[in-house]
N, C-alpha and C. Protein backbone atom coordinates (compact mmCIF):
# COMPACT_ATOMS: atom_id res chain seq x y z
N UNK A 1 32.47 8.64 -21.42
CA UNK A 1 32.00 7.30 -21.22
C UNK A 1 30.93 7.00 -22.27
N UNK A 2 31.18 5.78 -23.21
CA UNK A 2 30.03 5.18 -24.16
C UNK A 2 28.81 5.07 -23.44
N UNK A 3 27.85 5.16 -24.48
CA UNK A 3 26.73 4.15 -23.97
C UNK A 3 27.02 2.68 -24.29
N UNK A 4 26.40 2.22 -23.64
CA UNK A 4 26.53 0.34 -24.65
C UNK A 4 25.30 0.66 -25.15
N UNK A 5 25.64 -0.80 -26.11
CA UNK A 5 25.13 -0.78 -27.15
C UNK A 5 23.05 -0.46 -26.79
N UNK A 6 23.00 -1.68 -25.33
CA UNK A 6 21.43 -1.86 -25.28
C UNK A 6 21.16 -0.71 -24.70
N UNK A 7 21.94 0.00 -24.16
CA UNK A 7 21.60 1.65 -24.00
C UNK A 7 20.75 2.31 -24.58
N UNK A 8 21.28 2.34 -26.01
CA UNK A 8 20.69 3.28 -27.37
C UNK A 8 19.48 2.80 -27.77
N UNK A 9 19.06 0.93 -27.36
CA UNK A 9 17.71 1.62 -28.28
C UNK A 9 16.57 2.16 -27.32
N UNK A 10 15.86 3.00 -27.99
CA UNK A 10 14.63 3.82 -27.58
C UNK A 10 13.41 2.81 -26.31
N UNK A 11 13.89 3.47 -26.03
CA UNK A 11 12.21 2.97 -24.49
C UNK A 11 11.39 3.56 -24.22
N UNK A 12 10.18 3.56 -24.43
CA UNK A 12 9.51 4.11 -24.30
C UNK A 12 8.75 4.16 -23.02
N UNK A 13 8.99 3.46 -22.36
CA UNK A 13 8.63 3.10 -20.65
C UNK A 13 9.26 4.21 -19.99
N UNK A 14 10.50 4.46 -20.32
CA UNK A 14 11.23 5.49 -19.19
C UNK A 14 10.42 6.84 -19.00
N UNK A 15 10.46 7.19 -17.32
CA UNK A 15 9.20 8.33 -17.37
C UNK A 15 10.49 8.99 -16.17
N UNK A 16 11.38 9.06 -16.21
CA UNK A 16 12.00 9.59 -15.16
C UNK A 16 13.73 9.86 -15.62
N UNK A 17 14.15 10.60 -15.40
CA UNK A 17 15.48 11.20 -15.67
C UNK A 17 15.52 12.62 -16.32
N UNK A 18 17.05 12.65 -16.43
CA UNK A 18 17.23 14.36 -17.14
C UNK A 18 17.68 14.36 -18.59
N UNK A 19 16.69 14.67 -19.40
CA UNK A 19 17.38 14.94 -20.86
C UNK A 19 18.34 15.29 -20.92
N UNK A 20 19.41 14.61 -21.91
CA UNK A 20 20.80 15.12 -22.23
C UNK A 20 20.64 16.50 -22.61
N UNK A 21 21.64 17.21 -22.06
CA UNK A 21 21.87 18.66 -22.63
C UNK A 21 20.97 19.57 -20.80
N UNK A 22 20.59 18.72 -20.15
CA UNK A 22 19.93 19.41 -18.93
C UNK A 22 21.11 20.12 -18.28
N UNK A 23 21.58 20.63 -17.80
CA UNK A 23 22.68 21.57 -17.28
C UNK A 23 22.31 21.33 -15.34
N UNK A 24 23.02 20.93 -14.69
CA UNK A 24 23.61 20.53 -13.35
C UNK A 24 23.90 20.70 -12.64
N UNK A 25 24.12 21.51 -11.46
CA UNK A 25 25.26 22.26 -10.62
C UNK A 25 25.84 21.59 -10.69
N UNK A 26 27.23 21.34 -10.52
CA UNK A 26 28.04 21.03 -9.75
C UNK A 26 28.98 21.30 -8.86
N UNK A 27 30.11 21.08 -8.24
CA UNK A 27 30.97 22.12 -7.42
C UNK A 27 31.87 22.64 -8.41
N UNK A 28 31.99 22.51 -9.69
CA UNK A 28 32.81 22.96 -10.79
C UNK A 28 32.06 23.95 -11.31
N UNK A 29 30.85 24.03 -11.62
CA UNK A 29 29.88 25.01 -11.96
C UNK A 29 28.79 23.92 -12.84
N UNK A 30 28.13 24.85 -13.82
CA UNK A 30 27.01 23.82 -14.06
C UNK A 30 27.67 23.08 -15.82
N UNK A 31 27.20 22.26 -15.56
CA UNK A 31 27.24 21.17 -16.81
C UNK A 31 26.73 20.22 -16.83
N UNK A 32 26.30 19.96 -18.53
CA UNK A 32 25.57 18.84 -19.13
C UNK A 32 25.46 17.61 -18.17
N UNK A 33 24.11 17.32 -18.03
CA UNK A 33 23.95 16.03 -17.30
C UNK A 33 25.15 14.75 -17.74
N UNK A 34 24.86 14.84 -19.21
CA UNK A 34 25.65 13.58 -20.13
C UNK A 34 27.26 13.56 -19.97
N UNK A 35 27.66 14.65 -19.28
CA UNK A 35 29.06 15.07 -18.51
C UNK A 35 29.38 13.95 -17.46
N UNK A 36 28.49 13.74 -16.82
CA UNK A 36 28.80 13.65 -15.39
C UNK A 36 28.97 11.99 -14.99
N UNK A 37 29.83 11.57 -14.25
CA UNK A 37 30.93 10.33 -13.70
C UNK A 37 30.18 10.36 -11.88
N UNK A 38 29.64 8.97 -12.16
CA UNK A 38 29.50 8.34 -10.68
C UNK A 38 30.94 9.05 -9.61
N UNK A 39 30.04 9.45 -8.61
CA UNK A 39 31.73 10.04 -7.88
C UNK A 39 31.30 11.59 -7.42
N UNK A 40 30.73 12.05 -8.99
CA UNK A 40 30.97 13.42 -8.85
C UNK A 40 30.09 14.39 -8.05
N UNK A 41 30.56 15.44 -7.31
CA UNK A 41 29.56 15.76 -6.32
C UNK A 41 28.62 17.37 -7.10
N UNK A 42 26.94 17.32 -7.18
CA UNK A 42 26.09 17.66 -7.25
C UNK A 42 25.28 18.49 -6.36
N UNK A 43 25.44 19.73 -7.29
CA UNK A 43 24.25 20.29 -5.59
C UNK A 43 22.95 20.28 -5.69
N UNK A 44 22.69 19.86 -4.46
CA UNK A 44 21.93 19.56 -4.11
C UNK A 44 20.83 20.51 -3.42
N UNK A 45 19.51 20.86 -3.55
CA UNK A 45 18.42 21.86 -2.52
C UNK A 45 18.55 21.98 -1.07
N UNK A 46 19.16 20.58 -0.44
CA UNK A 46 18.75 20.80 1.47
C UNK A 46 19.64 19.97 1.62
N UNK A 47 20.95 19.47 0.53
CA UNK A 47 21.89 18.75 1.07
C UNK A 47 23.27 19.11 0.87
N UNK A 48 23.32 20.36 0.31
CA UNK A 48 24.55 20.99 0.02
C UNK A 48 25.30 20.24 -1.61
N UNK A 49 26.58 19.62 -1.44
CA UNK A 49 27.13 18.89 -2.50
C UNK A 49 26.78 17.70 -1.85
N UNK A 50 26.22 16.57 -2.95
CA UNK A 50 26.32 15.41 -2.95
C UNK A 50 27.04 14.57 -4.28
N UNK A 51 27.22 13.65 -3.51
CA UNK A 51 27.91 12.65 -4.84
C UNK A 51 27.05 11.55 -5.20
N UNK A 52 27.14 11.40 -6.56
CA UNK A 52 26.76 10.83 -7.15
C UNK A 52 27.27 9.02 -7.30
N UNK A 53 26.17 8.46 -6.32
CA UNK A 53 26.11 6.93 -6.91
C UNK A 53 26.20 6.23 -7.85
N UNK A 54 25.75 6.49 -9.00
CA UNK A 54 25.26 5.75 -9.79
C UNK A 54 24.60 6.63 -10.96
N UNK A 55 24.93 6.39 -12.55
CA UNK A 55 24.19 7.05 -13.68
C UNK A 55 23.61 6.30 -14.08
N UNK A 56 22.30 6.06 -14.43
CA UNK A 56 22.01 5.23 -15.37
C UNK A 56 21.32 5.64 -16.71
N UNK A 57 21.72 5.20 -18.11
CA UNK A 57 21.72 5.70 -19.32
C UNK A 57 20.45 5.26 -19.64
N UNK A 58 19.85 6.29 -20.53
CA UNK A 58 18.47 5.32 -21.13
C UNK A 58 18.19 5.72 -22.35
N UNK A 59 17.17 5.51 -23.59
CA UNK A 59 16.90 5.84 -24.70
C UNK A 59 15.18 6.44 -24.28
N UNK A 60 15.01 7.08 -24.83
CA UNK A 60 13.66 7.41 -24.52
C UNK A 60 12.63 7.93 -26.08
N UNK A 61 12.32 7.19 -26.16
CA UNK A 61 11.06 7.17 -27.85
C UNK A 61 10.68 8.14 -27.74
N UNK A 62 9.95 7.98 -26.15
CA UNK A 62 8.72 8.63 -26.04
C UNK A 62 8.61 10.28 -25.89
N UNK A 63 7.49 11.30 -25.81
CA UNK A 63 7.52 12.41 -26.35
C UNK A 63 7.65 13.60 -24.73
N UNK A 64 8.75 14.22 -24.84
CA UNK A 64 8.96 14.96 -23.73
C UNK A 64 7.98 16.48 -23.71
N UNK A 65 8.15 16.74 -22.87
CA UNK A 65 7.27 18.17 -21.75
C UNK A 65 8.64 19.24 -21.93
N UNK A 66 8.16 20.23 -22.72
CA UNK A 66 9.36 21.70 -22.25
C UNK A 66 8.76 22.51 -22.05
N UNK A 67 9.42 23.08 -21.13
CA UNK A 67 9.62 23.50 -19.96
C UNK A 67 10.03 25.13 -20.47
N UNK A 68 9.55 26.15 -20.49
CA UNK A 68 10.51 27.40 -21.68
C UNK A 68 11.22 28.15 -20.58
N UNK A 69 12.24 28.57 -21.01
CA UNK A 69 13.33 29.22 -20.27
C UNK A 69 12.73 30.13 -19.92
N UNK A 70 12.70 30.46 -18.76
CA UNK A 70 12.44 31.79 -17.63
C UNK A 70 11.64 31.28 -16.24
N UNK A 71 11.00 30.15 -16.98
CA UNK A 71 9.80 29.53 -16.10
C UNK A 71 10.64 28.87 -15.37
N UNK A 72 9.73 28.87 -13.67
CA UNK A 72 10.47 28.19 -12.75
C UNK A 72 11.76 28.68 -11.90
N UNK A 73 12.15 29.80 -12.90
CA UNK A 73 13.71 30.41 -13.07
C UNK A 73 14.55 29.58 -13.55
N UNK A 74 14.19 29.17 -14.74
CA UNK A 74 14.85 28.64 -15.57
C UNK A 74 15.69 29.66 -16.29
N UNK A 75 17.23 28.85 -16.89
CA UNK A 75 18.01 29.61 -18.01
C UNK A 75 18.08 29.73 -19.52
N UNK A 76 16.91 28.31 -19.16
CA UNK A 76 17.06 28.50 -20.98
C UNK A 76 16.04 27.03 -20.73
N UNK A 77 15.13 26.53 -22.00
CA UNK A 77 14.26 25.78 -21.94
C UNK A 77 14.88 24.48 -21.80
N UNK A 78 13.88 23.78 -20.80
CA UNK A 78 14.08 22.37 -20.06
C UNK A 78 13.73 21.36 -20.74
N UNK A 79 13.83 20.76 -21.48
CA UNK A 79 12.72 19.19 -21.25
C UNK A 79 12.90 18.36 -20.45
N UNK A 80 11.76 17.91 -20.35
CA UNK A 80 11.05 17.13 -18.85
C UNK A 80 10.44 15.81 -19.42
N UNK A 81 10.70 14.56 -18.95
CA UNK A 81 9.80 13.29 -19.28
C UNK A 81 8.57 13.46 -18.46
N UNK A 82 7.63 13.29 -19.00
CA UNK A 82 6.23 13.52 -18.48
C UNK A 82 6.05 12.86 -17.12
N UNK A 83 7.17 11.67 -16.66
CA UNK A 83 7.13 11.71 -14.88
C UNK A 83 8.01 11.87 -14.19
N UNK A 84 8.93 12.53 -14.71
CA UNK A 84 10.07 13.64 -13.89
C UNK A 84 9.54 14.55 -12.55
N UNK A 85 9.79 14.18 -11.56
CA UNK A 85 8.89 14.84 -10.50
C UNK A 85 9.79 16.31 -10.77
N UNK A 86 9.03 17.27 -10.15
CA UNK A 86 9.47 18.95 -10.38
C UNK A 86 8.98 19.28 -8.21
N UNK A 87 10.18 19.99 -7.41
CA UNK A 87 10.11 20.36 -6.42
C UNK A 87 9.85 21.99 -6.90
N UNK A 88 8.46 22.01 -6.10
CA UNK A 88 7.79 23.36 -6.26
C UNK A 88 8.02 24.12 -4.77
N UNK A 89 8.50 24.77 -4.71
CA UNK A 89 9.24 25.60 -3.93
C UNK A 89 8.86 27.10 -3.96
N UNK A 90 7.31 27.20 -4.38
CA UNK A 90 6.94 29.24 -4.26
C UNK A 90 6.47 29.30 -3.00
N UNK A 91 6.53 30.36 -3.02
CA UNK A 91 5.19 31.21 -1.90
C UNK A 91 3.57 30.56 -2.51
N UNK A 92 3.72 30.60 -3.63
CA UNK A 92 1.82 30.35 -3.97
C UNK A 92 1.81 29.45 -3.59
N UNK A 93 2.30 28.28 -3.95
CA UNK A 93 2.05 26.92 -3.22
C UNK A 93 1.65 26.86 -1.57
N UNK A 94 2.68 27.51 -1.64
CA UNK A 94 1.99 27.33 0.38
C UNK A 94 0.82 27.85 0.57
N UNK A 95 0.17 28.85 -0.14
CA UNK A 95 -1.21 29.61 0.12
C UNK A 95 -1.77 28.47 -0.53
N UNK A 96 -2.05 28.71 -1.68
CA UNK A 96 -2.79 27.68 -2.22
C UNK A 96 -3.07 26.12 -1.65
N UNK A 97 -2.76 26.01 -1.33
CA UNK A 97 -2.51 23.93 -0.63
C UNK A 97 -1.84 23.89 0.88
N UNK A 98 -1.27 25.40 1.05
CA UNK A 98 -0.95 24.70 2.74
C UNK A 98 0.33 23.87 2.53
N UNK A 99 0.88 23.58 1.79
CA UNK A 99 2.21 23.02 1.59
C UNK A 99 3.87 23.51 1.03
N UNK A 100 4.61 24.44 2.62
CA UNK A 100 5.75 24.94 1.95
C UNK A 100 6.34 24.47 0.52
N UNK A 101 6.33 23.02 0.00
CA UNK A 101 7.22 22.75 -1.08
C UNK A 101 6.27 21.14 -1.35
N UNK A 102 6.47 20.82 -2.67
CA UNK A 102 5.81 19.38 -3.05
C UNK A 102 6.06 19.13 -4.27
N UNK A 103 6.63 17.91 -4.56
CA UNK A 103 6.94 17.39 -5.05
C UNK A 103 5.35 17.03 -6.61
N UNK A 104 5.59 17.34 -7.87
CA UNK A 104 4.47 17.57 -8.89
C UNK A 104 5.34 16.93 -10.17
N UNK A 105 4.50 16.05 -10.59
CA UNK A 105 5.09 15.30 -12.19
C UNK A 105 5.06 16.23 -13.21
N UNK A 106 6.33 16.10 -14.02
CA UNK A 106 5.67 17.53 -14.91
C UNK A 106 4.46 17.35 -16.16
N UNK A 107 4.16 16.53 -16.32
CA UNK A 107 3.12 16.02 -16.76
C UNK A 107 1.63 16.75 -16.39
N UNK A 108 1.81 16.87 -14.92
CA UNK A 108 1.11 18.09 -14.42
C UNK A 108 0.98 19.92 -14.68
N UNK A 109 1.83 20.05 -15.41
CA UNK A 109 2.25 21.16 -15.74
C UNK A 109 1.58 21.69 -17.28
N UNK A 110 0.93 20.32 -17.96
CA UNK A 110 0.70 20.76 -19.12
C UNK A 110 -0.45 21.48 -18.65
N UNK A 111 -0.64 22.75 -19.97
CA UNK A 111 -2.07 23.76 -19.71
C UNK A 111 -1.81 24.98 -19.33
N UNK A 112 -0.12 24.98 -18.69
CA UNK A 112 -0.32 26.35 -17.96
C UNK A 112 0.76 27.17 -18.94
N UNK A 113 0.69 28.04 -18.96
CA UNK A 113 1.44 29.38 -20.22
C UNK A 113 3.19 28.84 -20.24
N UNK A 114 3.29 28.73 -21.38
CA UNK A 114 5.06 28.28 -21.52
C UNK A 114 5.68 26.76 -21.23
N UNK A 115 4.44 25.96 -21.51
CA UNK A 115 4.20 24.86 -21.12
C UNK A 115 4.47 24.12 -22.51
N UNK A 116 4.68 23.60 -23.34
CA UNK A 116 4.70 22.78 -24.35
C UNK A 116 5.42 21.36 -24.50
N UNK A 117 5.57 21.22 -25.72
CA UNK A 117 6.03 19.56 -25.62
C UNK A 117 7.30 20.08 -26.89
N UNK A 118 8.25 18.74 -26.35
CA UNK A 118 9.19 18.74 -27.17
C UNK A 118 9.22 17.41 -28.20
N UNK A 119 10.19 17.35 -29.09
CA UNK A 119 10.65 16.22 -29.97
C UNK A 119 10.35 14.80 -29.66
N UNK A 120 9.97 13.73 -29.88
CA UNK A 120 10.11 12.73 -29.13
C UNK A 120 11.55 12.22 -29.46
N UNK A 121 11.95 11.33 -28.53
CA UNK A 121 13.27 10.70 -28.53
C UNK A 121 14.23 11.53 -28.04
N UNK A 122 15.21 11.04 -27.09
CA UNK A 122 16.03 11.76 -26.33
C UNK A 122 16.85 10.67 -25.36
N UNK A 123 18.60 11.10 -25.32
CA UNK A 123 18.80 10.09 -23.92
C UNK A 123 18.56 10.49 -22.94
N UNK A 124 18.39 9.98 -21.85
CA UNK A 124 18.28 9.99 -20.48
C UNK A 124 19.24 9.56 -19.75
N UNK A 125 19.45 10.21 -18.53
CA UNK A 125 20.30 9.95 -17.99
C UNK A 125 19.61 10.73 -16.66
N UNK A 126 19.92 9.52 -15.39
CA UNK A 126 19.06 8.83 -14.17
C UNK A 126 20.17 9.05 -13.42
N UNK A 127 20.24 10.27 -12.54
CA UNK A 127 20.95 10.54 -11.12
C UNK A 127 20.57 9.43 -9.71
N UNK A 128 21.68 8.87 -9.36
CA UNK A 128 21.04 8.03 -7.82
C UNK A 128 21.82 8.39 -7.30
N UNK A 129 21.50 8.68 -6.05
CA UNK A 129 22.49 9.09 -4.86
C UNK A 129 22.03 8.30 -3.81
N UNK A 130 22.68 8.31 -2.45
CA UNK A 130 22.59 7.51 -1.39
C UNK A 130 21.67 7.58 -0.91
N UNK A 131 20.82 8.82 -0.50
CA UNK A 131 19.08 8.80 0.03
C UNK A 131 18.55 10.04 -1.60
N UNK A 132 17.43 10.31 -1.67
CA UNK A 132 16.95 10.85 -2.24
C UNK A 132 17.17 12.58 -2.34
N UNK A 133 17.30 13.18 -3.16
CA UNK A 133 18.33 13.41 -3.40
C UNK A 133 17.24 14.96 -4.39
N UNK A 134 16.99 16.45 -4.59
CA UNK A 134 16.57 17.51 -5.23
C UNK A 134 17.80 18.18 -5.81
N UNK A 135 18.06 17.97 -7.25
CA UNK A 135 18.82 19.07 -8.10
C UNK A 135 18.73 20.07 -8.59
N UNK A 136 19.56 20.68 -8.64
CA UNK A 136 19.05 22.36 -9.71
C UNK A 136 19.41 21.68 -11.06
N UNK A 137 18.65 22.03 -11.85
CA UNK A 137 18.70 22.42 -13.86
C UNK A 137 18.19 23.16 -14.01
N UNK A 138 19.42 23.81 -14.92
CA UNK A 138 19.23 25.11 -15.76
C UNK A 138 18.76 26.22 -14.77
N UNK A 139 19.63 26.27 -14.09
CA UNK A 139 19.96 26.99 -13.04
C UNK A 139 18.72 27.03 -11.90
N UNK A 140 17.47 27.42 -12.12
CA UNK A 140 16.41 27.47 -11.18
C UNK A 140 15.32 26.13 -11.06
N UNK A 141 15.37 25.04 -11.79
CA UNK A 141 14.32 24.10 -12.19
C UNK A 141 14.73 22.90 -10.98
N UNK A 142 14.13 22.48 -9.96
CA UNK A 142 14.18 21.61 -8.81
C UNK A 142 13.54 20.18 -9.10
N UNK A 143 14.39 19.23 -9.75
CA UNK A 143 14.39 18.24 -9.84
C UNK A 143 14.77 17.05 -9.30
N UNK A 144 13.70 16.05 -9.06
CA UNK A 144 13.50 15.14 -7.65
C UNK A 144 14.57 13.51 -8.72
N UNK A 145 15.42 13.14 -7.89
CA UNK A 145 16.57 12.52 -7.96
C UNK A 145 16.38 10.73 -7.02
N UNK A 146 16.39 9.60 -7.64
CA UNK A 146 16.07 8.20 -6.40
C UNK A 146 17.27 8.61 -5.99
N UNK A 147 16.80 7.59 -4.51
CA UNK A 147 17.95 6.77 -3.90
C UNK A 147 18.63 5.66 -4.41
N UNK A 148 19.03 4.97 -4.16
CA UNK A 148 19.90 3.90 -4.54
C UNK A 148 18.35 2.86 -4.09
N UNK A 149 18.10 2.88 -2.90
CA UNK A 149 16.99 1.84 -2.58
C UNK A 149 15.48 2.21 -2.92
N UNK A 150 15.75 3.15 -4.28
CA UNK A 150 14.24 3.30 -4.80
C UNK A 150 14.20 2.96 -6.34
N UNK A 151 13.03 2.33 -6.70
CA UNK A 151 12.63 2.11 -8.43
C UNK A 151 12.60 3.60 -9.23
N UNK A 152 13.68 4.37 -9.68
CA UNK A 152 13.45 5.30 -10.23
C UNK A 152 12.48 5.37 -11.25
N UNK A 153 11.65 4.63 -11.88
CA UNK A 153 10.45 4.65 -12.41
C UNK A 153 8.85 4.57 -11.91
N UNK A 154 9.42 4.20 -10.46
CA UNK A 154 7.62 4.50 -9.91
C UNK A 154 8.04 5.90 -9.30
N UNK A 155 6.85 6.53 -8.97
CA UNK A 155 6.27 7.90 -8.28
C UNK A 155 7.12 7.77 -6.90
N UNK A 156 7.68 8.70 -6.30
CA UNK A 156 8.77 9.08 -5.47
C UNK A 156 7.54 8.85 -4.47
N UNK A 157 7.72 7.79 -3.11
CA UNK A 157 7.31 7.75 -2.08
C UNK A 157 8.54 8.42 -1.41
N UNK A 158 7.99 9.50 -0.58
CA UNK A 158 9.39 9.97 0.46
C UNK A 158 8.85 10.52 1.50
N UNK A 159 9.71 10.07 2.53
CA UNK A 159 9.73 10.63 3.67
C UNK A 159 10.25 11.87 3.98
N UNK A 160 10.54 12.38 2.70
CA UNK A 160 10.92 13.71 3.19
C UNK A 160 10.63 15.03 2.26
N UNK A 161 9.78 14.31 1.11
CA UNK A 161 8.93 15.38 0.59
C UNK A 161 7.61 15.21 0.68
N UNK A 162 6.80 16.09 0.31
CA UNK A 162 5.88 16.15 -0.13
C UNK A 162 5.15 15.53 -1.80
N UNK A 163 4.41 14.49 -1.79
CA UNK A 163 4.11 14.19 -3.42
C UNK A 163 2.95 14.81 -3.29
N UNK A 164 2.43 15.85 -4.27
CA UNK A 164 1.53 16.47 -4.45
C UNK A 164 0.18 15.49 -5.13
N UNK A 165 -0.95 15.37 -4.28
CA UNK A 165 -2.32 14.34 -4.43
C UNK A 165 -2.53 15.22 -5.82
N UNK A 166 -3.35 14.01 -6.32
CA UNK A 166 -4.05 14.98 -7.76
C UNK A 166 -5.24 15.56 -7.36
N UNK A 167 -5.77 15.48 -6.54
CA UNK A 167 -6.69 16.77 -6.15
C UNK A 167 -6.06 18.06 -5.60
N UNK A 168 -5.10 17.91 -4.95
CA UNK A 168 -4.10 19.06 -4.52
C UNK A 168 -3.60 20.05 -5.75
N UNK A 169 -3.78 19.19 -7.01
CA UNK A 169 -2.99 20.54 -8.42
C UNK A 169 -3.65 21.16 -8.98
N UNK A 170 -5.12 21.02 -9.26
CA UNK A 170 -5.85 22.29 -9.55
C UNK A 170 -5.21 23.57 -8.66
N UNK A 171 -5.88 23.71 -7.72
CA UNK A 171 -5.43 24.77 -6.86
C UNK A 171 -3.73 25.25 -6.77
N UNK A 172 -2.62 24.34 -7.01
CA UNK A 172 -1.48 24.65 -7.07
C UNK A 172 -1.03 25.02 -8.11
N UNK A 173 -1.81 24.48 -9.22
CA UNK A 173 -1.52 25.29 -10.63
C UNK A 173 -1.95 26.37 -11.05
N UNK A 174 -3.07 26.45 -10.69
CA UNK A 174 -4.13 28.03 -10.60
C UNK A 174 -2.64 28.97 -9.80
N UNK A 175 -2.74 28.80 -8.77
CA UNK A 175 -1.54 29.63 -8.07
C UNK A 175 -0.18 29.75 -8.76
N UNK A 176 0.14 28.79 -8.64
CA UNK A 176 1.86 29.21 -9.60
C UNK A 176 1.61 29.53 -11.05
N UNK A 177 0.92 29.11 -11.75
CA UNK A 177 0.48 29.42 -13.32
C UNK A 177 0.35 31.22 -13.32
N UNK A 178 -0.37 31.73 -12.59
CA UNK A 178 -0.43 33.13 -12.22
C UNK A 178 0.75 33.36 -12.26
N UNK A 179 1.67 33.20 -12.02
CA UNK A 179 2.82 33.86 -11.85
C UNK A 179 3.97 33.25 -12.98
N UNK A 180 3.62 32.24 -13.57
CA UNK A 180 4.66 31.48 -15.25
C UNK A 180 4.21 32.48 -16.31
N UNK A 181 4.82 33.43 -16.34
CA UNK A 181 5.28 34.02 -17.67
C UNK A 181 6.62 33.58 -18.25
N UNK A 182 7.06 33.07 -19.70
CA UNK A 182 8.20 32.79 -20.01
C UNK A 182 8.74 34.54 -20.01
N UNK A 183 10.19 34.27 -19.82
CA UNK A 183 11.68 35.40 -19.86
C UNK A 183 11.90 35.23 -21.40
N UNK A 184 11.59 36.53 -21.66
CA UNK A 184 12.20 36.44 -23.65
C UNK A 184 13.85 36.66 -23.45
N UNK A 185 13.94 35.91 -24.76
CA UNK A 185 15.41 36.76 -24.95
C UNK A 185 16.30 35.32 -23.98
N UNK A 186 16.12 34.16 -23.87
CA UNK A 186 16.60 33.67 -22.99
C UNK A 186 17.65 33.03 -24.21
N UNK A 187 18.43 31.96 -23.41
CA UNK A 187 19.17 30.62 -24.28
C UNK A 187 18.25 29.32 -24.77
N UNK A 188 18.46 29.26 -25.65
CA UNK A 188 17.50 27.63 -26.39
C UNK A 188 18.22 27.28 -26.61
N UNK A 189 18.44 26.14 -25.75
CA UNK A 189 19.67 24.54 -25.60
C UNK A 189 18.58 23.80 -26.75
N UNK A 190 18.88 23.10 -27.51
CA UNK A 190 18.60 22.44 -28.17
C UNK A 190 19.15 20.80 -28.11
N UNK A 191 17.87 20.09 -27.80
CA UNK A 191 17.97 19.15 -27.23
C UNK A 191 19.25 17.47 -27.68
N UNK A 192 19.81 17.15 -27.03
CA UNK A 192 21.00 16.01 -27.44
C UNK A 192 20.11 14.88 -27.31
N UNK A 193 20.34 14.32 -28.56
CA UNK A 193 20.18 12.37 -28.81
C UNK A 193 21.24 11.67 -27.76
């Protein structure tokens, strides 16, 4: 499937979606976000396979967050738009903050070891499903997905996660940062326009 044309040019507003080349579950196995057809079913963290509503394409100027392969249990390095929410799902978290799992922008993430920034410019491409919706990329990386009846560009209000307060991430980064060492020797996907 093309992009159209107003697709391609660059936005720099977009703070939410999965860089092309992000890798997916699916019930076929995993593949490229830029693969994937409204329809197709996605797995999902606490919902098994879901299908997919709706893609929406975007251009993005602006300068992405990577993510290095191992971290997170990642397979190979991520990029992240700096308000891509990330579902944090350790043990430290719950000590640290009292909160089994919460929802953290990765934007939040800069500072801690294996943390860097990537290229600017990249497409995007915006998963909606019927309620809200946690994906795997790149095999271990838990990424927060709208509903159909949410602005995928504001901050995920949900009733069924946790959004981590910004006083809450000192302490949650101190904790999981302890434990982000990048995995050498991994795969470097190199990022798709």
């Amino acid at each position: 499937m093309r992009m159209r044309d107003r697709d391609r040019r660059p936005n720099a507003t977009v703070t939410t979606g999965l860089a092309a080349g992000t890798l997916v579950e699916t019930q076929g196995g995993w593949r490229p976000v830029e693969t994937l057809h409204p329809g197709e079913a996605v797995q999902t963290w606490d919902g098994g396979l879901r299908p997919v509503l709706q893609i929406r394409r975007a251009a993005c100027a602006g300068g992405l967050i990577l993510l290095s392969g191992g971290l997170l249990d990642t397979c190979s390095d991520l990029p992240l738009l700096p308000g891509q929410h990330l579902l944090i799902d350790r043990e430290e978290a719950a000590l640290a903050v009292g909160i089994p799992v919460a929802l953290l922008p990765a934007r939040a993430l800069i500072g801690l070891p294996g943390i860097g920034f990537a290229r600017a410019g990249a497409a995007v491409f915006t998963l909606i499903f019927e309620a809200e919706e946690v994906v795997y990329a790149n095999s271990g990386a838990l990424l927060h997905c709208p509903s159909c009846r949410m602005d995928p560009q504001q901050a995920p209000k949900s009733d069924f996660f946790t959004v981590m307060r910004p006083d809450q991430r000192p302490a949650l980064l101190k904790a999981i940062g302890q434990g982000m060492a990048p995995v050498r020797n991994v795969r470097k996907v190199p990022l798709a326009a």
